[in-house]
N, C-alpha and C. Protein backbone atom coordinates (compact mmCIF):
# COMPACT_ATOMS: atom_id res chain seq x y z
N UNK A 1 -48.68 -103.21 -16.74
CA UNK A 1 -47.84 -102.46 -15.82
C UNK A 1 -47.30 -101.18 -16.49
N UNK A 2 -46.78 -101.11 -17.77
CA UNK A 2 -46.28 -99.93 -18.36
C UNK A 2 -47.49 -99.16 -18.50
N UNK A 3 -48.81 -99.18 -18.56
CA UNK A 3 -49.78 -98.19 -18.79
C UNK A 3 -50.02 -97.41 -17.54
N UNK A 4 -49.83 -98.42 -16.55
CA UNK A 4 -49.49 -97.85 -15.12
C UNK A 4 -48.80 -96.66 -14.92
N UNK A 5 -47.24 -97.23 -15.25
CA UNK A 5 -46.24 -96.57 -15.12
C UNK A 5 -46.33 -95.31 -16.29
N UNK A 6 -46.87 -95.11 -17.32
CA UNK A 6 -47.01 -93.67 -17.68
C UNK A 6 -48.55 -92.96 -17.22
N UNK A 7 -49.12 -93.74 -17.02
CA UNK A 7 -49.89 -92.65 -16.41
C UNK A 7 -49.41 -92.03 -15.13
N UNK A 8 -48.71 -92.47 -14.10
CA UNK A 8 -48.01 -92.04 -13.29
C UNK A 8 -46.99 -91.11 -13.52
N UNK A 9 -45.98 -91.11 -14.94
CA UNK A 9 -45.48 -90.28 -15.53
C UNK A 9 -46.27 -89.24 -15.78
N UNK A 10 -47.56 -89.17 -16.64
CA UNK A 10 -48.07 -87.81 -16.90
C UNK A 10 -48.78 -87.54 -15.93
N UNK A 11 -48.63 -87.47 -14.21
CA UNK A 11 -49.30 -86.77 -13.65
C UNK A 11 -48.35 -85.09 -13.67
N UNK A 12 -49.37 -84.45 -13.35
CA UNK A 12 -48.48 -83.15 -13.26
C UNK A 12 -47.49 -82.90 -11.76
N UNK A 13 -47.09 -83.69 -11.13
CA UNK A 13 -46.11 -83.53 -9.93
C UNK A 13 -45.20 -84.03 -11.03
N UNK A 14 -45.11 -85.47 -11.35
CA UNK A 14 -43.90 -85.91 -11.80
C UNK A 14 -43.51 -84.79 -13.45
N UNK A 15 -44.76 -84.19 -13.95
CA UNK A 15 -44.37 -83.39 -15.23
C UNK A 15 -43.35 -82.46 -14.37
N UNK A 16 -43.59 -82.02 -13.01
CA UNK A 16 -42.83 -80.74 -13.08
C UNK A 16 -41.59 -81.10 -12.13
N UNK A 17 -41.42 -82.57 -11.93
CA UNK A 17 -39.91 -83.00 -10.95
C UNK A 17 -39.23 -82.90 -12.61
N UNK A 18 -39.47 -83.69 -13.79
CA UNK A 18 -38.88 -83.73 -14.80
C UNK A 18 -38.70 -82.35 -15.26
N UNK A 19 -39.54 -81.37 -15.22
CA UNK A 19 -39.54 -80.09 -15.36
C UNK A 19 -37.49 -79.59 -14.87
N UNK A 20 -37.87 -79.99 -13.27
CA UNK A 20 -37.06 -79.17 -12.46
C UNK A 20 -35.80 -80.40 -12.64
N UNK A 21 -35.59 -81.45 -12.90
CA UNK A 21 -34.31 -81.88 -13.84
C UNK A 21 -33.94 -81.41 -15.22
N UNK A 22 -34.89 -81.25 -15.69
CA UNK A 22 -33.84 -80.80 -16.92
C UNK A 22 -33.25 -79.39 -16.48
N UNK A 23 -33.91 -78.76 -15.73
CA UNK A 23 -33.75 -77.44 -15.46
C UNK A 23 -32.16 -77.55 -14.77
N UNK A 24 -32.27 -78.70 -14.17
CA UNK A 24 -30.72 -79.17 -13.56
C UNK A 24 -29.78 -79.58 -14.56
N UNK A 25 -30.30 -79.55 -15.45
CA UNK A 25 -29.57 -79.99 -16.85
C UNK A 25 -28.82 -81.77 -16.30
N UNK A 26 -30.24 -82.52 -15.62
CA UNK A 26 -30.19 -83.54 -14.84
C UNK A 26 -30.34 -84.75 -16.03
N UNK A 27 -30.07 -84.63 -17.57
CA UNK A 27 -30.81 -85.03 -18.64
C UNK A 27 -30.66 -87.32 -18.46
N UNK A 28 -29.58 -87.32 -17.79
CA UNK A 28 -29.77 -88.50 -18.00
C UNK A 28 -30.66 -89.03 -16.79
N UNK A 29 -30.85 -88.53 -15.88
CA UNK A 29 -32.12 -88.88 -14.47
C UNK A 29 -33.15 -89.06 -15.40
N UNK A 30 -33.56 -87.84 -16.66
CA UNK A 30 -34.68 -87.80 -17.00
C UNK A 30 -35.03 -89.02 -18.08
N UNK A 31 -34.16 -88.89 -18.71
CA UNK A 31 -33.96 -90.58 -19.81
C UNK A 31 -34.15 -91.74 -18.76
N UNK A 32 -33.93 -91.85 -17.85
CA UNK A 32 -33.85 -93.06 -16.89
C UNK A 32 -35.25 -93.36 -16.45
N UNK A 33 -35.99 -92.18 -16.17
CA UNK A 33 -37.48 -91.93 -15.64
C UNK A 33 -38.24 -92.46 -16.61
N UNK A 34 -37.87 -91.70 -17.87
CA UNK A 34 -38.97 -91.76 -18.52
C UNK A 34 -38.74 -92.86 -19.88
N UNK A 35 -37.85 -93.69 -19.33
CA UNK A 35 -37.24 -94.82 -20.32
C UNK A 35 -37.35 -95.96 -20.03
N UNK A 36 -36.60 -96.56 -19.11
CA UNK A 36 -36.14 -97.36 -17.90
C UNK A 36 -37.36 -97.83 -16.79
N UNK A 37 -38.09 -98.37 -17.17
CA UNK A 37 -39.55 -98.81 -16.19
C UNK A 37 -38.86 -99.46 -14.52
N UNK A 38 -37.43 -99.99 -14.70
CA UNK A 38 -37.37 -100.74 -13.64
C UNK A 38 -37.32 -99.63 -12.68
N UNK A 39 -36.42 -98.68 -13.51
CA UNK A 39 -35.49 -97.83 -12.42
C UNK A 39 -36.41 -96.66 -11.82
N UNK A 40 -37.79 -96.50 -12.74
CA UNK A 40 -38.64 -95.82 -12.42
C UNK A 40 -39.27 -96.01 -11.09
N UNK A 41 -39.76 -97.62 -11.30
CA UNK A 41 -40.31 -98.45 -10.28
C UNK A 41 -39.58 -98.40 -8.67
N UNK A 42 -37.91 -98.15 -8.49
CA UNK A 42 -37.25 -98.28 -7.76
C UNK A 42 -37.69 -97.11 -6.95
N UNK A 43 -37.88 -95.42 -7.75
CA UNK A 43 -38.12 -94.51 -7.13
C UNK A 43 -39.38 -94.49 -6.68
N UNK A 44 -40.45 -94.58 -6.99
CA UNK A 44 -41.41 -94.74 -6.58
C UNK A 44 -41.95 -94.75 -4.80
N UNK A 45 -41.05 -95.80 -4.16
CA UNK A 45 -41.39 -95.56 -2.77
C UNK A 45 -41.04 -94.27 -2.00
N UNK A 46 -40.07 -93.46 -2.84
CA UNK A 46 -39.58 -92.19 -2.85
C UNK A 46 -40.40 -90.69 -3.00
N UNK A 47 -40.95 -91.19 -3.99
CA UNK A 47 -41.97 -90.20 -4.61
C UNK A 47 -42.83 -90.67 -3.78
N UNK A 48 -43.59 -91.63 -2.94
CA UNK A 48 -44.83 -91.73 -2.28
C UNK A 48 -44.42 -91.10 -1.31
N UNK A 49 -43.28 -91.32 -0.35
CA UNK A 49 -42.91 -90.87 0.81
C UNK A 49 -43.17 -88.80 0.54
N UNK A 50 -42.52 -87.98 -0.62
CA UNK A 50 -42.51 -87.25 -0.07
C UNK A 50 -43.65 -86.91 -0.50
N UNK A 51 -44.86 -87.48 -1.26
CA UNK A 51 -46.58 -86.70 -1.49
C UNK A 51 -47.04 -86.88 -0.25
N UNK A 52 -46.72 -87.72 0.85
CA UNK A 52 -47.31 -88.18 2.25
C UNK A 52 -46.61 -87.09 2.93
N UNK A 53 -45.62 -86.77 2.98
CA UNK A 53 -45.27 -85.56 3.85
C UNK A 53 -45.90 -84.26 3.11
N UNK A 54 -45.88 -84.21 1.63
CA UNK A 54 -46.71 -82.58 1.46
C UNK A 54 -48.04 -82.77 1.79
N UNK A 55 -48.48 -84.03 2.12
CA UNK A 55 -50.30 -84.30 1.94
C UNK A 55 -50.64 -83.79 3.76
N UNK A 56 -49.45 -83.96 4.69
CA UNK A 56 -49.36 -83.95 6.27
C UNK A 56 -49.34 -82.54 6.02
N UNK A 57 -48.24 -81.86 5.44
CA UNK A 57 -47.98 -80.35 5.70
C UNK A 57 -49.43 -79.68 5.67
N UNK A 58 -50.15 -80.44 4.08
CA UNK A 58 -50.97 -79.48 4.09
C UNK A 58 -52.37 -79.51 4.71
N UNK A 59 -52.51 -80.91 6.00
CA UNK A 59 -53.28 -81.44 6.49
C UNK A 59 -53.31 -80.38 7.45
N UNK A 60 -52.68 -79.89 8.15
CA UNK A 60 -51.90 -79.15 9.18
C UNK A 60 -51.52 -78.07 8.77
N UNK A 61 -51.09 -77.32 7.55
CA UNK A 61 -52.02 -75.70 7.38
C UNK A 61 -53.46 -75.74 7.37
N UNK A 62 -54.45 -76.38 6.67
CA UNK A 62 -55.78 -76.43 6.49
C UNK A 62 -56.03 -76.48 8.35
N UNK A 63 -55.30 -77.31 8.99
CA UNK A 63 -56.13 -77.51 10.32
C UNK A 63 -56.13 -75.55 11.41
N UNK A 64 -54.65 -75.57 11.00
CA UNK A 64 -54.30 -73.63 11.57
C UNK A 64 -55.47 -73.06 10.92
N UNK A 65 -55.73 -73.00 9.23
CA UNK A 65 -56.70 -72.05 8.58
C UNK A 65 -58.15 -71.91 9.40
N UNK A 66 -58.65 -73.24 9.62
CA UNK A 66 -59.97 -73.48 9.96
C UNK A 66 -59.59 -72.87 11.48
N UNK A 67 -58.77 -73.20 12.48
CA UNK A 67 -58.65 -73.16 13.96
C UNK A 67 -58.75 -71.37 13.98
N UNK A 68 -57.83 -70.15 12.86
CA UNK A 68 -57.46 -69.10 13.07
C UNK A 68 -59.54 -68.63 12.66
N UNK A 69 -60.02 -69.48 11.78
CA UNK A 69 -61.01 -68.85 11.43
C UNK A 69 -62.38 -68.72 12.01
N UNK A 70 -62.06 -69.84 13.57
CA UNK A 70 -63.36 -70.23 14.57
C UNK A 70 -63.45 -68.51 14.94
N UNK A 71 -62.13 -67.87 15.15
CA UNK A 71 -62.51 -66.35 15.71
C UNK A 71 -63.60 -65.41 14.96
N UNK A 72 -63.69 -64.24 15.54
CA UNK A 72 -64.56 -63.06 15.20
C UNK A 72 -64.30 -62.76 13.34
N UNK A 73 -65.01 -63.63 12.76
CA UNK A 73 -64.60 -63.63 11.23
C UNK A 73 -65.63 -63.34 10.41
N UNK A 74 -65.85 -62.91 9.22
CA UNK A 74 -66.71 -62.74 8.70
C UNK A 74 -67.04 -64.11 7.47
N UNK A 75 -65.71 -64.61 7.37
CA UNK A 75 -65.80 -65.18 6.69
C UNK A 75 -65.17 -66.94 6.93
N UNK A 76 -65.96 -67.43 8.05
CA UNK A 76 -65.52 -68.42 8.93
C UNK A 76 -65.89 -69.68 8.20
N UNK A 77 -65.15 -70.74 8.01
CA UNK A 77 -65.08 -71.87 7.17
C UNK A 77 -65.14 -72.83 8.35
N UNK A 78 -65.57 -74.35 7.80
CA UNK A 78 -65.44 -75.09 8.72
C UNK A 78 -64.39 -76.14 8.00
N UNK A 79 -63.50 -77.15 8.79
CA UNK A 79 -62.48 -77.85 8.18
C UNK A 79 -62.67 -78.73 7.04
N UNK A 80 -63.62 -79.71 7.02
CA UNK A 80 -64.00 -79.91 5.81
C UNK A 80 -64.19 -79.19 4.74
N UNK A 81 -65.43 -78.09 5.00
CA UNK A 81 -65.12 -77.09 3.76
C UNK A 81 -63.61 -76.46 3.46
N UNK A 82 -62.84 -76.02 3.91
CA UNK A 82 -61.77 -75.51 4.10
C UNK A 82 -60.58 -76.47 3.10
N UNK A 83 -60.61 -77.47 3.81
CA UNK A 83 -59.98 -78.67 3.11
C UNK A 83 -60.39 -78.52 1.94
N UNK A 84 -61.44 -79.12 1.09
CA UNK A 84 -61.81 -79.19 -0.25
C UNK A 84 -61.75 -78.23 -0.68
N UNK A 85 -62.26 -76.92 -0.17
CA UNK A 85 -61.43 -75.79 -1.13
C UNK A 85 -60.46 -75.49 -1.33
N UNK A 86 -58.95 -75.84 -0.75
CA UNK A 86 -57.94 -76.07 -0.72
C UNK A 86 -57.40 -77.03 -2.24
N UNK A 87 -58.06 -78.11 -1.57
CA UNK A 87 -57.69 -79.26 -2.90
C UNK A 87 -58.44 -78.59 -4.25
N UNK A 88 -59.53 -78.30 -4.39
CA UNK A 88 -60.05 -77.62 -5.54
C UNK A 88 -59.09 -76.41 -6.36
N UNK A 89 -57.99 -76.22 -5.60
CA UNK A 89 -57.54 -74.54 -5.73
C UNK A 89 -58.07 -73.43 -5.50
N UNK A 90 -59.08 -73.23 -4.96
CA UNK A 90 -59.60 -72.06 -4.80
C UNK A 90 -59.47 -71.44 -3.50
N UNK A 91 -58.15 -71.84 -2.82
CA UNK A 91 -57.52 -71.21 -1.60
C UNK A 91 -56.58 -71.14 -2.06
N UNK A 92 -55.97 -69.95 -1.95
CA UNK A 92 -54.26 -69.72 -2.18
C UNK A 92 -54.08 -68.61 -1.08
N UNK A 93 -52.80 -67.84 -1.51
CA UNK A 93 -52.26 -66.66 -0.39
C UNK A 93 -53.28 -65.36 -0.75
N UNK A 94 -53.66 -65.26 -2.00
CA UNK A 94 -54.14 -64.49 -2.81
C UNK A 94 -55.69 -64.60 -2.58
N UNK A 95 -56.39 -65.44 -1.57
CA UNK A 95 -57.91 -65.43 -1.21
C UNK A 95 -58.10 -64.74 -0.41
N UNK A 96 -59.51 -64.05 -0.41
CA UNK A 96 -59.25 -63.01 0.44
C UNK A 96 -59.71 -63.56 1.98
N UNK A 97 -60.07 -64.58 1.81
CA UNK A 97 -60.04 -65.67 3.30
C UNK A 97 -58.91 -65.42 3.13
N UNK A 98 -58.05 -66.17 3.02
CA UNK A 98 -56.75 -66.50 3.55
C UNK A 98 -55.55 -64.94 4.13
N UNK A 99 -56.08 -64.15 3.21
CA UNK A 99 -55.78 -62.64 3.23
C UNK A 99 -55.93 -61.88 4.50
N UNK A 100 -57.29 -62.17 5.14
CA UNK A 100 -58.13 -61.31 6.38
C UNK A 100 -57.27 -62.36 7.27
N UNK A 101 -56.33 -63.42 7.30
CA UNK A 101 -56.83 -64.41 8.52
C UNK A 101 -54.99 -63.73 8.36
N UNK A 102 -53.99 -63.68 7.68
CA UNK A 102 -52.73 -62.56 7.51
C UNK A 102 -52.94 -61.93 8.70
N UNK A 103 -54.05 -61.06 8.05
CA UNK A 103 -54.42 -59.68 8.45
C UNK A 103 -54.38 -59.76 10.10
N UNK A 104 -55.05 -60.94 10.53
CA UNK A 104 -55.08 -61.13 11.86
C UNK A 104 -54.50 -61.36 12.66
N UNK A 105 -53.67 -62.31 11.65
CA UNK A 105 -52.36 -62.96 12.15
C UNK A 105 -51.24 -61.71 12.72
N UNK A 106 -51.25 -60.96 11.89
CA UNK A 106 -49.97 -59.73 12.39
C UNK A 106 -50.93 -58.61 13.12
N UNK A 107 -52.16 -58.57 12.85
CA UNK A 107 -52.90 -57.08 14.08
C UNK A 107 -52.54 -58.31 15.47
N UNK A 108 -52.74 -59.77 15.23
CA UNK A 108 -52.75 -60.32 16.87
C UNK A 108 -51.27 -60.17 17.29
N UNK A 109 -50.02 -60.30 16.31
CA UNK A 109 -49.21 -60.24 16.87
C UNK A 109 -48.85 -61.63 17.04
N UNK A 110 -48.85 -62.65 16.82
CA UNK A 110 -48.78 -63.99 16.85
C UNK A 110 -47.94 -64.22 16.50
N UNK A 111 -47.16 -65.02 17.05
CA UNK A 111 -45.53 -65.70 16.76
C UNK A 111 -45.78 -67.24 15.88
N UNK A 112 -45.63 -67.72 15.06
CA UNK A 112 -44.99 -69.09 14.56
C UNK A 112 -43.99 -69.53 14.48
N UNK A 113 -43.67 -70.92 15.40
CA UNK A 113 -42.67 -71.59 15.63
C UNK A 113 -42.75 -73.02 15.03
């Protein structure tokens, strides 16, 4: 179970929640995390809950990316592809997919709510 529990420690989400406690000068949260297996274990259903809501968010940008890109595009992706390039990193704000579909976004004039 403890080999478990640090490999779960060194993923890089939890490197950079510990990151952003110490940064809180949060030092005894972080002794507790990375000490304390029970109390680790306690958070856990915590930490799943919110990777399931960033995993939805980003289920649901990828689904807008692919939907904005069925239009007059040059560079038109389909959702699967779209998706995995996403997870790969090789989509950010800074792609120039993602850049032209901006671009479209404000020549259409399109509101997000």
């Amino acid at each position: 179970m403890a080999t478990h529990l640090d490999a779960i420690r060194s993923l890089p989400s939890m490197r950079k929640y510990i990151e952003e406690k110490l940064a809180e000068k949060d030092t005894e949260e972080v002794k507790s995390i990375l000490l304390n297996n029970a109390y680790f274990i306690s958070l856990l259903p915590q930490f799943v809950d919110y990777l399931e809501s960033k995993a939805r968010e980003l289920r649901e940008a990828v689904t807008v990316l692919a939907t904005l890109s069925e239009g007059a595009m040059k560079t038109r992706r389909g959702l699967s592809e779209l998706y995995l390039s996403v997870l790969a990193g090789e989509v950010t704000s800074q792609t120039p997919f993602v850049r032209e579909l901006l671009q479209l976004q404000r020549y259409c004039n399109f509101t997000w709510n």
